[in-house]
ModelCIF file with pLDDT and N, C-alpha, C, O atoms, coordinates in Angstrom:
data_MODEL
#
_entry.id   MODEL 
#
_entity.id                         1 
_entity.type                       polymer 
_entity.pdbx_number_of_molecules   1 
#
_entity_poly.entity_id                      1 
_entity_poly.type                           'polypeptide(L)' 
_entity_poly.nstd_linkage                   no 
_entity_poly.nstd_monomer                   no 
_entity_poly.pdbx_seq_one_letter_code       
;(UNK)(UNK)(UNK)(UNK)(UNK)(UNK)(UNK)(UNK)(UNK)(UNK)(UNK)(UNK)(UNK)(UNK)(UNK)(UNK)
(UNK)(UNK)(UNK)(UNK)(UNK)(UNK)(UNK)(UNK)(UNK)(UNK)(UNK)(UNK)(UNK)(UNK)(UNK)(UNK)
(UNK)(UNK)(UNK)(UNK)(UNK)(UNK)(UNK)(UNK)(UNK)(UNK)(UNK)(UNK)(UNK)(UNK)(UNK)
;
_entity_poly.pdbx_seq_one_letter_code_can   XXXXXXXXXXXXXXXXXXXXXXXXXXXXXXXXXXXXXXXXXXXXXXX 
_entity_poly.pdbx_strand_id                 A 
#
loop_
_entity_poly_seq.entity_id 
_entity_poly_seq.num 
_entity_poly_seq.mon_id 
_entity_poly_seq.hetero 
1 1  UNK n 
1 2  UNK n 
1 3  UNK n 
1 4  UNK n 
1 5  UNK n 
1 6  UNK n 
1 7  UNK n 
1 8  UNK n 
1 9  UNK n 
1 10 UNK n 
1 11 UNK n 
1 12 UNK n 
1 13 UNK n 
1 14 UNK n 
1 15 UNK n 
1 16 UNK n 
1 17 UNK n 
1 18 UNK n 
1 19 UNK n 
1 20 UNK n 
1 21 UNK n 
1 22 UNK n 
1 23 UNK n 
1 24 UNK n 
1 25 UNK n 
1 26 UNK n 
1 27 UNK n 
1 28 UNK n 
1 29 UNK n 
1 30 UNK n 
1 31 UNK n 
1 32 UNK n 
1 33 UNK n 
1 34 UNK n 
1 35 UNK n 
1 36 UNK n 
1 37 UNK n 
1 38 UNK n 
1 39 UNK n 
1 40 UNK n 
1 41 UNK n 
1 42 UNK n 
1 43 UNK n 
1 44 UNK n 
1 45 UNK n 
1 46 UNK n 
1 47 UNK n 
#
_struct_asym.id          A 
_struct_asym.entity_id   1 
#
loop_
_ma_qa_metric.id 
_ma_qa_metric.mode 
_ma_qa_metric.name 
_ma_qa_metric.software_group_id 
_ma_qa_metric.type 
1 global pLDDT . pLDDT 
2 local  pLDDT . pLDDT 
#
_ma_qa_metric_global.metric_id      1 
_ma_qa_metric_global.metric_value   95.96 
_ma_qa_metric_global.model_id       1 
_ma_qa_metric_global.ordinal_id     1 
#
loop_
_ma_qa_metric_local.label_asym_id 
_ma_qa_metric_local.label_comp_id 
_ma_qa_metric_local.label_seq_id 
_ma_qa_metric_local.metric_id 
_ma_qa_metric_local.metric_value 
_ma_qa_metric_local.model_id 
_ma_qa_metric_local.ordinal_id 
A UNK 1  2 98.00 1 1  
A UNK 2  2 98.00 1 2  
A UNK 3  2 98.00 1 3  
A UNK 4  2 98.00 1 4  
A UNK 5  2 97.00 1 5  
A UNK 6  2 97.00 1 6  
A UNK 7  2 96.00 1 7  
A UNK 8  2 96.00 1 8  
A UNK 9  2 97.00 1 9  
A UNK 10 2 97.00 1 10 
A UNK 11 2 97.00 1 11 
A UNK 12 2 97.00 1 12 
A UNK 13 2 97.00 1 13 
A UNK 14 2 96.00 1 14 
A UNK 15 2 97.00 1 15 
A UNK 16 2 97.00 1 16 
A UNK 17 2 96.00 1 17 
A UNK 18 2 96.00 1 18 
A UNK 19 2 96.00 1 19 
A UNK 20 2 95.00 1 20 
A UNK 21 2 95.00 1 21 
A UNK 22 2 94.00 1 22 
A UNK 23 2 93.00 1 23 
A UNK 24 2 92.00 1 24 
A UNK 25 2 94.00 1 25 
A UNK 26 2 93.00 1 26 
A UNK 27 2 94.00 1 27 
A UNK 28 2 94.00 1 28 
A UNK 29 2 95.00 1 29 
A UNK 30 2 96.00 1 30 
A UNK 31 2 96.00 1 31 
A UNK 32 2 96.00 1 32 
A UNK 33 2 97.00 1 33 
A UNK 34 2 96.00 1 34 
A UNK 35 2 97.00 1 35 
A UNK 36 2 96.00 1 36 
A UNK 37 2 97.00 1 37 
A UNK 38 2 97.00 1 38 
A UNK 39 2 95.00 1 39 
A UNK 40 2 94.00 1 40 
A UNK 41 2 93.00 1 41 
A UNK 42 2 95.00 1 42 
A UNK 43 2 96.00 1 43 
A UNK 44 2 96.00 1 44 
A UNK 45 2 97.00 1 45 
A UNK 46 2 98.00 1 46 
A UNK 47 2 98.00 1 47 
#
loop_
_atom_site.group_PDB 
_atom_site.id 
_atom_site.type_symbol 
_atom_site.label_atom_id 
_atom_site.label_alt_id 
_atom_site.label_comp_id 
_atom_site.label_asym_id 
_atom_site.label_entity_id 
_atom_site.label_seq_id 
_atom_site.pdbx_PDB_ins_code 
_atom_site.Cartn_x 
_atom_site.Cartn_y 
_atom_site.Cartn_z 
_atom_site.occupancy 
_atom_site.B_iso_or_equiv 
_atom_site.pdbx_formal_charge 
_atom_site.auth_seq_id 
_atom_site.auth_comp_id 
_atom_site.auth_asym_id 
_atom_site.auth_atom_id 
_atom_site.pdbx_PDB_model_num 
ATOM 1   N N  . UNK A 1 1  ? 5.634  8.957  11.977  1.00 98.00 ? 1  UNK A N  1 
ATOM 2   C CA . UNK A 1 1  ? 6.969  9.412  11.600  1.00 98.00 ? 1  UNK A CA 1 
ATOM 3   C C  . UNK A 1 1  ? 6.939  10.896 11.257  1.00 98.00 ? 1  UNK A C  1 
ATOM 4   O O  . UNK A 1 1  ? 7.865  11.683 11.453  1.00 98.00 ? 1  UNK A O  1 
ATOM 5   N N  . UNK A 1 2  ? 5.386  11.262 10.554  1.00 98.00 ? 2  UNK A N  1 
ATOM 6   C CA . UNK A 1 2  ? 6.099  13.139 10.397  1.00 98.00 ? 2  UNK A CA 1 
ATOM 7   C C  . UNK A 1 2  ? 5.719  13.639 11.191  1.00 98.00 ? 2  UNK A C  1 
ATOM 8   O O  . UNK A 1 2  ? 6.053  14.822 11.261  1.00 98.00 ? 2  UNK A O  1 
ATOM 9   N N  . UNK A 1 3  ? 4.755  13.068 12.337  1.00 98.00 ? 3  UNK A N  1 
ATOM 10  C CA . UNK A 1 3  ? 4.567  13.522 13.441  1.00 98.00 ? 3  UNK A CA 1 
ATOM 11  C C  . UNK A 1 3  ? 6.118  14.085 14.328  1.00 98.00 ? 3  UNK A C  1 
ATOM 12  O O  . UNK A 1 3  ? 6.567  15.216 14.511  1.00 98.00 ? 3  UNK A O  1 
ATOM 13  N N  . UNK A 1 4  ? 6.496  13.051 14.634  1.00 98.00 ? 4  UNK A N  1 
ATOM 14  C CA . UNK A 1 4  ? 7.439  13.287 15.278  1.00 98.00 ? 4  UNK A CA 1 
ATOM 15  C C  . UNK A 1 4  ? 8.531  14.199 14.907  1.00 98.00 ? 4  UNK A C  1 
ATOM 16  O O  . UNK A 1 4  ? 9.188  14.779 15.772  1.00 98.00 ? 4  UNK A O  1 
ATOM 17  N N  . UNK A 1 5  ? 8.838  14.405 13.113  1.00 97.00 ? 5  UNK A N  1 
ATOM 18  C CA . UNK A 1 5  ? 9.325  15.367 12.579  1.00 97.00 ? 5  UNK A CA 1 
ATOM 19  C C  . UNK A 1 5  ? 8.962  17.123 12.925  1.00 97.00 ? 5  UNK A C  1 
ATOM 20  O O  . UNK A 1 5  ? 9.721  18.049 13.213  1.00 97.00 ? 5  UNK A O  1 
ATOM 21  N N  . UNK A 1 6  ? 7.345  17.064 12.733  1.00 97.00 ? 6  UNK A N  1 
ATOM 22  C CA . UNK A 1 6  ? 6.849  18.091 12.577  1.00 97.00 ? 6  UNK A CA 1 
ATOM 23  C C  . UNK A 1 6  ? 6.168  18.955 13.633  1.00 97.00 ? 6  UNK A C  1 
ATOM 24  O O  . UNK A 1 6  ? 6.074  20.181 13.578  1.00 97.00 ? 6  UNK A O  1 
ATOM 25  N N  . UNK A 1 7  ? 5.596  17.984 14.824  1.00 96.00 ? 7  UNK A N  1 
ATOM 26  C CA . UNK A 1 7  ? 5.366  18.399 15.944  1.00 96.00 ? 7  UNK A CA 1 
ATOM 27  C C  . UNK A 1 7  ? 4.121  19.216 16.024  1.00 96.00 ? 7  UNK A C  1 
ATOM 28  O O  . UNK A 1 7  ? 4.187  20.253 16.684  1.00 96.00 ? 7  UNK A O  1 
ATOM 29  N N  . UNK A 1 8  ? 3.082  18.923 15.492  1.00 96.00 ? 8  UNK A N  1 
ATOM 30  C CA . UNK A 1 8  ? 1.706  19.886 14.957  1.00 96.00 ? 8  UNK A CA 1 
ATOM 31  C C  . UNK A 1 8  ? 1.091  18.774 14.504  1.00 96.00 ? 8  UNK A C  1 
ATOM 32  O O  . UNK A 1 8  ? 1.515  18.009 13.638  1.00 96.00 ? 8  UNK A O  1 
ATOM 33  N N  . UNK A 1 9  ? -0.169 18.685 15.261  1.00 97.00 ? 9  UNK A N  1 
ATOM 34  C CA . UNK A 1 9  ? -1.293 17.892 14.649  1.00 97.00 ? 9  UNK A CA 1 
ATOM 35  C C  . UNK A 1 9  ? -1.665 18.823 13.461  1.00 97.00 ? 9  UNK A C  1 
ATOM 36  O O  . UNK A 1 9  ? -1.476 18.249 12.388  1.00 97.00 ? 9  UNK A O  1 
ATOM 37  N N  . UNK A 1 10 ? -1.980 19.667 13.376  1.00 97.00 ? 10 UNK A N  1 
ATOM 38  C CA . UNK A 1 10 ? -2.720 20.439 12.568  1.00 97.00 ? 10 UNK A CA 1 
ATOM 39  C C  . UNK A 1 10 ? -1.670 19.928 11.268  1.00 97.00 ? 10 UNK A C  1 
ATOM 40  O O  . UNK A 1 10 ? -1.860 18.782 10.860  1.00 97.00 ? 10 UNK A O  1 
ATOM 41  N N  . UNK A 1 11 ? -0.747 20.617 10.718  1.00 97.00 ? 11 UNK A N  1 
ATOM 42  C CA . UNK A 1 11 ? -0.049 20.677 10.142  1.00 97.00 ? 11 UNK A CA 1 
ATOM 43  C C  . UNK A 1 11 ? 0.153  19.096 9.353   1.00 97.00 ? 11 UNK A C  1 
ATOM 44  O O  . UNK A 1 11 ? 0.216  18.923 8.136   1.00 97.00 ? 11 UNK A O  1 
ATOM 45  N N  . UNK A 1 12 ? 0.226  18.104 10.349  1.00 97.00 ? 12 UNK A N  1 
ATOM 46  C CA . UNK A 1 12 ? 0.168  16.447 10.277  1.00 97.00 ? 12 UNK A CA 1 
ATOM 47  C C  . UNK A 1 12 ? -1.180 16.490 9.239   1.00 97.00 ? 12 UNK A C  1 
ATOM 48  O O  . UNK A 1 12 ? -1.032 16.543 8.018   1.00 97.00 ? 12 UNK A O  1 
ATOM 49  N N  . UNK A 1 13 ? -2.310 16.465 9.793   1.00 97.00 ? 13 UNK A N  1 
ATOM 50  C CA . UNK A 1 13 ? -3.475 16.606 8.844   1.00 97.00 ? 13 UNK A CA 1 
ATOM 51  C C  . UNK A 1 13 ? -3.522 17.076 7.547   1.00 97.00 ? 13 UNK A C  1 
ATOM 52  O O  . UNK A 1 13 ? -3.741 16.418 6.530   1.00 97.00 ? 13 UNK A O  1 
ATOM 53  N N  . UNK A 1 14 ? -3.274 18.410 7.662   1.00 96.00 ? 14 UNK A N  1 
ATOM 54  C CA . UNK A 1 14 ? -3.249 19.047 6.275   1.00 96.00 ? 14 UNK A CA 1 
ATOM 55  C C  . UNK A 1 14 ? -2.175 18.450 5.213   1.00 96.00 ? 14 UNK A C  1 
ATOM 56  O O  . UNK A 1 14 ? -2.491 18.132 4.066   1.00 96.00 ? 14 UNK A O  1 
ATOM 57  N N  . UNK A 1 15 ? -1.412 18.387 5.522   1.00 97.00 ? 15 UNK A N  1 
ATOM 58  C CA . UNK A 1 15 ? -0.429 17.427 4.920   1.00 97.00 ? 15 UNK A CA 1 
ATOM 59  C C  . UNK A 1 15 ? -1.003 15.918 4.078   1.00 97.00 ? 15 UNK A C  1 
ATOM 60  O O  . UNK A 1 15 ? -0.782 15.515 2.936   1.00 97.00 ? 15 UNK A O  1 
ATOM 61  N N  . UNK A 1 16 ? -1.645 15.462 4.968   1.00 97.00 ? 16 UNK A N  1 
ATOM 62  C CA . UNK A 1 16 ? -1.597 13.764 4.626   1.00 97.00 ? 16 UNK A CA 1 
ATOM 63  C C  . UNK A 1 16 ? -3.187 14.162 3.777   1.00 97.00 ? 16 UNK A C  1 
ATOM 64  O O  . UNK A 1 16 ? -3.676 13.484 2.874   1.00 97.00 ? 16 UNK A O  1 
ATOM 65  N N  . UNK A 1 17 ? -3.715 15.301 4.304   1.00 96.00 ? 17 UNK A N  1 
ATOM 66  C CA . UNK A 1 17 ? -5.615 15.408 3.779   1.00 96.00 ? 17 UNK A CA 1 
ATOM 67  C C  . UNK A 1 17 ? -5.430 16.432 2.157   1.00 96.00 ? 17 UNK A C  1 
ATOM 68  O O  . UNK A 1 17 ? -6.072 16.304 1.115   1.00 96.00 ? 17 UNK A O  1 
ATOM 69  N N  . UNK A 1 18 ? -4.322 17.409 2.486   1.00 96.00 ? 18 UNK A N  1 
ATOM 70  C CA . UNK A 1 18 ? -5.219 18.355 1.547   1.00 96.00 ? 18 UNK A CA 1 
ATOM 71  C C  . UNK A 1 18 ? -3.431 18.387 0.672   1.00 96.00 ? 18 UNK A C  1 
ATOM 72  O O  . UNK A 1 18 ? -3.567 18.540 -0.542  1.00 96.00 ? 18 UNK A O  1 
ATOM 73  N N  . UNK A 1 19 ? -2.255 18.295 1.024   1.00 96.00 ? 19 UNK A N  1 
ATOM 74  C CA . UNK A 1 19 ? -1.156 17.850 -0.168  1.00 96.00 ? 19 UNK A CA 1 
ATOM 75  C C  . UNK A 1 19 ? -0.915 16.782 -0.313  1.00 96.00 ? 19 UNK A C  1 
ATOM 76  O O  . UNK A 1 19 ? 0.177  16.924 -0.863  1.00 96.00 ? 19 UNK A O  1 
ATOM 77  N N  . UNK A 1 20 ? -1.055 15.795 -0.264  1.00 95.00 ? 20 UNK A N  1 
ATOM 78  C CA . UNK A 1 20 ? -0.733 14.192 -0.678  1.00 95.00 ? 20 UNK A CA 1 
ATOM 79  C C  . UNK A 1 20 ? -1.545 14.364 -1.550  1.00 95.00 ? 20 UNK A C  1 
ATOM 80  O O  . UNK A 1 20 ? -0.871 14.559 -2.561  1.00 95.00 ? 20 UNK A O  1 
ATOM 81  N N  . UNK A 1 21 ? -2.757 14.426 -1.848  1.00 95.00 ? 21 UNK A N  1 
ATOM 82  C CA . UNK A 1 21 ? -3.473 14.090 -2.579  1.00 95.00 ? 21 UNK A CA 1 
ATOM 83  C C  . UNK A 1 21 ? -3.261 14.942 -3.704  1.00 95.00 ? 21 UNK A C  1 
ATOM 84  O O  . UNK A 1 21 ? -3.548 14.396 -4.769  1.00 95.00 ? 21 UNK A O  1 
ATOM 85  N N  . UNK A 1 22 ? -2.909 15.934 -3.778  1.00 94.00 ? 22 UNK A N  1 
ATOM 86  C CA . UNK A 1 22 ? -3.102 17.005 -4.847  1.00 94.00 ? 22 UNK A CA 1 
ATOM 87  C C  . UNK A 1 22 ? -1.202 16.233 -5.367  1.00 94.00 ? 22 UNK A C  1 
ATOM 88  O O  . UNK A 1 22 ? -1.391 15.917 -6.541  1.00 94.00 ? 22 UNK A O  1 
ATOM 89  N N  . UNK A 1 23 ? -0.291 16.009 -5.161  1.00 93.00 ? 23 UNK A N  1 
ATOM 90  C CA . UNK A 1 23 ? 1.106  15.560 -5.384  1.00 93.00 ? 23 UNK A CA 1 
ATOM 91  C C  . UNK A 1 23 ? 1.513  13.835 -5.558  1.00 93.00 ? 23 UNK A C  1 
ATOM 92  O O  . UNK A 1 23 ? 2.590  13.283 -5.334  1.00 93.00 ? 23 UNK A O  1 
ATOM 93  N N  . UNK A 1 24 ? 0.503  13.382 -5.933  1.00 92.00 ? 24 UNK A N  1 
ATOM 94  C CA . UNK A 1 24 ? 0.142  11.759 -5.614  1.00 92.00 ? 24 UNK A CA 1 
ATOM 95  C C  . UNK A 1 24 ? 1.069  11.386 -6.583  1.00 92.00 ? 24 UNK A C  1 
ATOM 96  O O  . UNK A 1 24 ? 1.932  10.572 -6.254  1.00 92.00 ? 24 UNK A O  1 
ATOM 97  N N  . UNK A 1 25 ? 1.047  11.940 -8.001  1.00 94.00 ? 25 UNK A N  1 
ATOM 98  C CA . UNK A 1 25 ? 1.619  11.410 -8.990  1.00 94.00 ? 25 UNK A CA 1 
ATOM 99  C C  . UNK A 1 25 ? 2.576  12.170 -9.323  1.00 94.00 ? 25 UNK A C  1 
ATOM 100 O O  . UNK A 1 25 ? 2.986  11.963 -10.465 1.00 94.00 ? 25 UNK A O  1 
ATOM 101 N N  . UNK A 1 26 ? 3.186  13.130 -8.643  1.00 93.00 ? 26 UNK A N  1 
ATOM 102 C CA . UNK A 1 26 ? 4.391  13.523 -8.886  1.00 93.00 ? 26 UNK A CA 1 
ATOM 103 C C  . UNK A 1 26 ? 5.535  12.942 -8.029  1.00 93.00 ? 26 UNK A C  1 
ATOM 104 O O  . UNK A 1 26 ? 5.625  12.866 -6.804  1.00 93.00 ? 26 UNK A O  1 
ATOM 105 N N  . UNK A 1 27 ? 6.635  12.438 -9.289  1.00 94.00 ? 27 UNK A N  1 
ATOM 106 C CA . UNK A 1 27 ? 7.661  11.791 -8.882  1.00 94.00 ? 27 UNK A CA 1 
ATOM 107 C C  . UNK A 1 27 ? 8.634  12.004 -7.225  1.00 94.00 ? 27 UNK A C  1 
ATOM 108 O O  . UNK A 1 27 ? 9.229  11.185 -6.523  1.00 94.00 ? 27 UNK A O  1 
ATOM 109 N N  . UNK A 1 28 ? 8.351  13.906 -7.064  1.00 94.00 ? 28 UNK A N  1 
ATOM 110 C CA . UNK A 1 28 ? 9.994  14.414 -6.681  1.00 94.00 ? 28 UNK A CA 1 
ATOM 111 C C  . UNK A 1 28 ? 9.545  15.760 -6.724  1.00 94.00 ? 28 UNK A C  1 
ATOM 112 O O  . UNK A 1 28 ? 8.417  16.061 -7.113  1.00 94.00 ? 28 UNK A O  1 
ATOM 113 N N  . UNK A 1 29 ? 10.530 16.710 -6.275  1.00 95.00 ? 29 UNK A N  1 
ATOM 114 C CA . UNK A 1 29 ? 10.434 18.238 -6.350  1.00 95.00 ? 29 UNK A CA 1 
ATOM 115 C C  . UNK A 1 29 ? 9.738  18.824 -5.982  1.00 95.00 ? 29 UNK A C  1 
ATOM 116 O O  . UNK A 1 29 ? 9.830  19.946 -6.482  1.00 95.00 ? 29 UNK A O  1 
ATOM 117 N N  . UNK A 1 30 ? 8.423  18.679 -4.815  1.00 96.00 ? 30 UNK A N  1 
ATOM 118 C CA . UNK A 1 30 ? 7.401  19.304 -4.582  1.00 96.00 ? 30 UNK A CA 1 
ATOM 119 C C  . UNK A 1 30 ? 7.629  20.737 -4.234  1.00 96.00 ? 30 UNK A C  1 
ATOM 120 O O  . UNK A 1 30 ? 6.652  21.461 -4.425  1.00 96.00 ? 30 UNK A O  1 
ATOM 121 N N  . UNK A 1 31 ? 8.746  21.325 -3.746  1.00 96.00 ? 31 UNK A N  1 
ATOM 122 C CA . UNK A 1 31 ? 8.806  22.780 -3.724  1.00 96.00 ? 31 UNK A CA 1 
ATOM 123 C C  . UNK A 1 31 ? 9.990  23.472 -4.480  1.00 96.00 ? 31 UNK A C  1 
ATOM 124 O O  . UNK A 1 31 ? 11.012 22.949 -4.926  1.00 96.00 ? 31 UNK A O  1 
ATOM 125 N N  . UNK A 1 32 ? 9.577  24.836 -4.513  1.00 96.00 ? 32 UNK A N  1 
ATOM 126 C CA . UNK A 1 32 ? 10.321 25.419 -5.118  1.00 96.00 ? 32 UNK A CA 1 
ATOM 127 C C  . UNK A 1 32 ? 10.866 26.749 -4.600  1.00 96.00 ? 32 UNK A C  1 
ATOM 128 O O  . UNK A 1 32 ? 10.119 27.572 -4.071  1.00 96.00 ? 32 UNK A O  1 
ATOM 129 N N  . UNK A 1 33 ? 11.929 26.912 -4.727  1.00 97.00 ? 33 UNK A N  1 
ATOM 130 C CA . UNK A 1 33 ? 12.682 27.886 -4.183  1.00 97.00 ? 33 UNK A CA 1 
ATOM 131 C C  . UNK A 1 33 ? 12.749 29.456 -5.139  1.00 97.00 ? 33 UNK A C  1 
ATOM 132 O O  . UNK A 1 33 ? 13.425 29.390 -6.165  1.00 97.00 ? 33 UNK A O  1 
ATOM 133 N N  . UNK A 1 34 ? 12.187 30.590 -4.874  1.00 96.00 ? 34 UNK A N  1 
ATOM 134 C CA . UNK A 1 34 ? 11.969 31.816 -5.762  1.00 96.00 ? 34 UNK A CA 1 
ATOM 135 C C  . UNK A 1 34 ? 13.532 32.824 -5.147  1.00 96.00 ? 34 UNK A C  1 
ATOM 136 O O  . UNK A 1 34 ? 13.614 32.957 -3.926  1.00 96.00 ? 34 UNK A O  1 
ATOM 137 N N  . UNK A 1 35 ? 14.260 33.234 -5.715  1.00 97.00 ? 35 UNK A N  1 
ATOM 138 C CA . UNK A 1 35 ? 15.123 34.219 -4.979  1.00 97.00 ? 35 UNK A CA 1 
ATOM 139 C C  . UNK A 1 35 ? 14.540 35.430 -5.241  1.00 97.00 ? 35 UNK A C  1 
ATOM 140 O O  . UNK A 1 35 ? 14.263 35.678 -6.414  1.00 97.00 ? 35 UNK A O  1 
ATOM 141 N N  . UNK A 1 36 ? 14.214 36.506 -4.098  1.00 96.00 ? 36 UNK A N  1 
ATOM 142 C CA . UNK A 1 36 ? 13.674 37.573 -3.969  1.00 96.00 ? 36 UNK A CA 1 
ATOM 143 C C  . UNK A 1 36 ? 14.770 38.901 -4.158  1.00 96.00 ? 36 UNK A C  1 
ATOM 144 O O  . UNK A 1 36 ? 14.430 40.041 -4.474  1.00 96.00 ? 36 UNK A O  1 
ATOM 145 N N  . UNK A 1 37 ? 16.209 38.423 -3.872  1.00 97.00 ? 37 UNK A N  1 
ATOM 146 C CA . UNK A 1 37 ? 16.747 39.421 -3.508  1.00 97.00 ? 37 UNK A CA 1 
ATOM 147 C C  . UNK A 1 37 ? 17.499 39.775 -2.565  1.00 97.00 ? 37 UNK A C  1 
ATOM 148 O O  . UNK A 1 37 ? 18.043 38.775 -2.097  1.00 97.00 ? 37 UNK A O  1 
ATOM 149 N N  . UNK A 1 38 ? 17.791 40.671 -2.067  1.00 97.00 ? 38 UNK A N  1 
ATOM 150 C CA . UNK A 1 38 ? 18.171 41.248 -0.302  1.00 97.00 ? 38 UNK A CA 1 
ATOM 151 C C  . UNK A 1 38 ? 17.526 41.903 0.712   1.00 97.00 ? 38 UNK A C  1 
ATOM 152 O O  . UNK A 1 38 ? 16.840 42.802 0.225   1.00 97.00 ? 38 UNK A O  1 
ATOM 153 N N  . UNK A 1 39 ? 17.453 41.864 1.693   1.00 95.00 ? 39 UNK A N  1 
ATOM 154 C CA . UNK A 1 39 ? 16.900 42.008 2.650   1.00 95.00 ? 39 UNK A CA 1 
ATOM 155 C C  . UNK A 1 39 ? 17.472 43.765 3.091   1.00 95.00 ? 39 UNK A C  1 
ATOM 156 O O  . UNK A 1 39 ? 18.579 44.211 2.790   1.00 95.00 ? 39 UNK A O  1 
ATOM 157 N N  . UNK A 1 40 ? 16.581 44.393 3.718   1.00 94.00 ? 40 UNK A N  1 
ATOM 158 C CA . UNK A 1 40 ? 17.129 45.912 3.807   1.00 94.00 ? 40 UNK A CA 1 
ATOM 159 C C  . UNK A 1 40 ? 17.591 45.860 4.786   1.00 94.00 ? 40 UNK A C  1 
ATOM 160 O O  . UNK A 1 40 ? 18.661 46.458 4.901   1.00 94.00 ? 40 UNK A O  1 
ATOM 161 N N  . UNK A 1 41 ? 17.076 45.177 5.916   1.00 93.00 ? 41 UNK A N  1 
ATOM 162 C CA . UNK A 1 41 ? 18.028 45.441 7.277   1.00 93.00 ? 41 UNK A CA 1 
ATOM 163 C C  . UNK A 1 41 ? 19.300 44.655 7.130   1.00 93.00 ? 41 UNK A C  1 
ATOM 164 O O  . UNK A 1 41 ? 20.241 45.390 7.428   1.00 93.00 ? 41 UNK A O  1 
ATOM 165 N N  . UNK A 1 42 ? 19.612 43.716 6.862   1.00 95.00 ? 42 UNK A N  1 
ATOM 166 C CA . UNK A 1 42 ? 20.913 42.863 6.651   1.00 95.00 ? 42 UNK A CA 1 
ATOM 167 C C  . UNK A 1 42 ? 21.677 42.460 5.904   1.00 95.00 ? 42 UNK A C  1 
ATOM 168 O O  . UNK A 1 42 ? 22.840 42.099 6.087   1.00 95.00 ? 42 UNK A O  1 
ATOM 169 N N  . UNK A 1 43 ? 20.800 42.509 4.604   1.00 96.00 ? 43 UNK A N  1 
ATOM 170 C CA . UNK A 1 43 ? 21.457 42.296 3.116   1.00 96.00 ? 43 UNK A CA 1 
ATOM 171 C C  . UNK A 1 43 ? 21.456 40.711 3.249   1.00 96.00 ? 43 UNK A C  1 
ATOM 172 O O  . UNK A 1 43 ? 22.037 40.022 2.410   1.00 96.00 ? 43 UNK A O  1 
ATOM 173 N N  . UNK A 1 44 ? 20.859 40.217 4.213   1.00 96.00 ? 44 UNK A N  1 
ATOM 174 C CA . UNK A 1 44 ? 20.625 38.705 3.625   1.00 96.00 ? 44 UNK A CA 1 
ATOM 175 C C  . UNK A 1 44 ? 19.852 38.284 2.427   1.00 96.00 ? 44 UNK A C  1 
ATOM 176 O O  . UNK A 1 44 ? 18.926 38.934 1.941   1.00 96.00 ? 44 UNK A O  1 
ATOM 177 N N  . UNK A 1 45 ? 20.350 37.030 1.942   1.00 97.00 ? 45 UNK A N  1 
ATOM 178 C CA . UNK A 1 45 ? 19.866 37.047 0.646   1.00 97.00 ? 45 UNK A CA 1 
ATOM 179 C C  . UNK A 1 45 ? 18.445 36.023 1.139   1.00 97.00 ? 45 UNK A C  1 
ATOM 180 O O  . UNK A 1 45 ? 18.243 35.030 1.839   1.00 97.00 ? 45 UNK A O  1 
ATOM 181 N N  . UNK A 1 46 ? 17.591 37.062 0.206   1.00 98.00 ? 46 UNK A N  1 
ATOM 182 C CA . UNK A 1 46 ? 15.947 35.882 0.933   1.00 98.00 ? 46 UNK A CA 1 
ATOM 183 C C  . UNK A 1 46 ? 15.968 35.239 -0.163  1.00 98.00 ? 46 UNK A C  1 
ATOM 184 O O  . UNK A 1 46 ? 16.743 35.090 -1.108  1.00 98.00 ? 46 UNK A O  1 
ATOM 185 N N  . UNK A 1 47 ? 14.730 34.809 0.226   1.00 98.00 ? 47 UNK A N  1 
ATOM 186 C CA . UNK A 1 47 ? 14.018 33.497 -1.069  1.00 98.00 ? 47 UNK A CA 1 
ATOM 187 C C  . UNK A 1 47 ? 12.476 33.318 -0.501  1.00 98.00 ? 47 UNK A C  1 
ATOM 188 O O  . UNK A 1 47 ? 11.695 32.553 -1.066  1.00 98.00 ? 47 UNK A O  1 
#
C-alpha cells in the first residue's frame, strides 16, 4: 500500500527500517511544519 503511494523502493525501506521504529509509540503528528517566511523571487510563503 505505500508502495503504491510512494513509488520508490528506496524510500519504501527507509520508512518501514529506519522511521517506524524510531515513531512506534507515538500516537499521531509525526511532522512538523516550521514557517520560514517569504520567498525572494515570489513572495511565496515557505515552510
Amino acid at each position: 500500500v505505500v508502495f503504491s503511494y510512494l513509488k520508490n523502493k528506496e524510500a519504501v525501506t527507509e520508512l518501514f527500517r529506519v522511521v517506524a521504529p524510531k515513531i512506534a509509540d507515538r500516537p499521531g503528528g509525526y511532522t512538523r511544519i516550521l514557517k520560514l517566511g517569504f520567498r525572494q523571487g515570489d513572495g511565496a510563503d515557505t515552510a
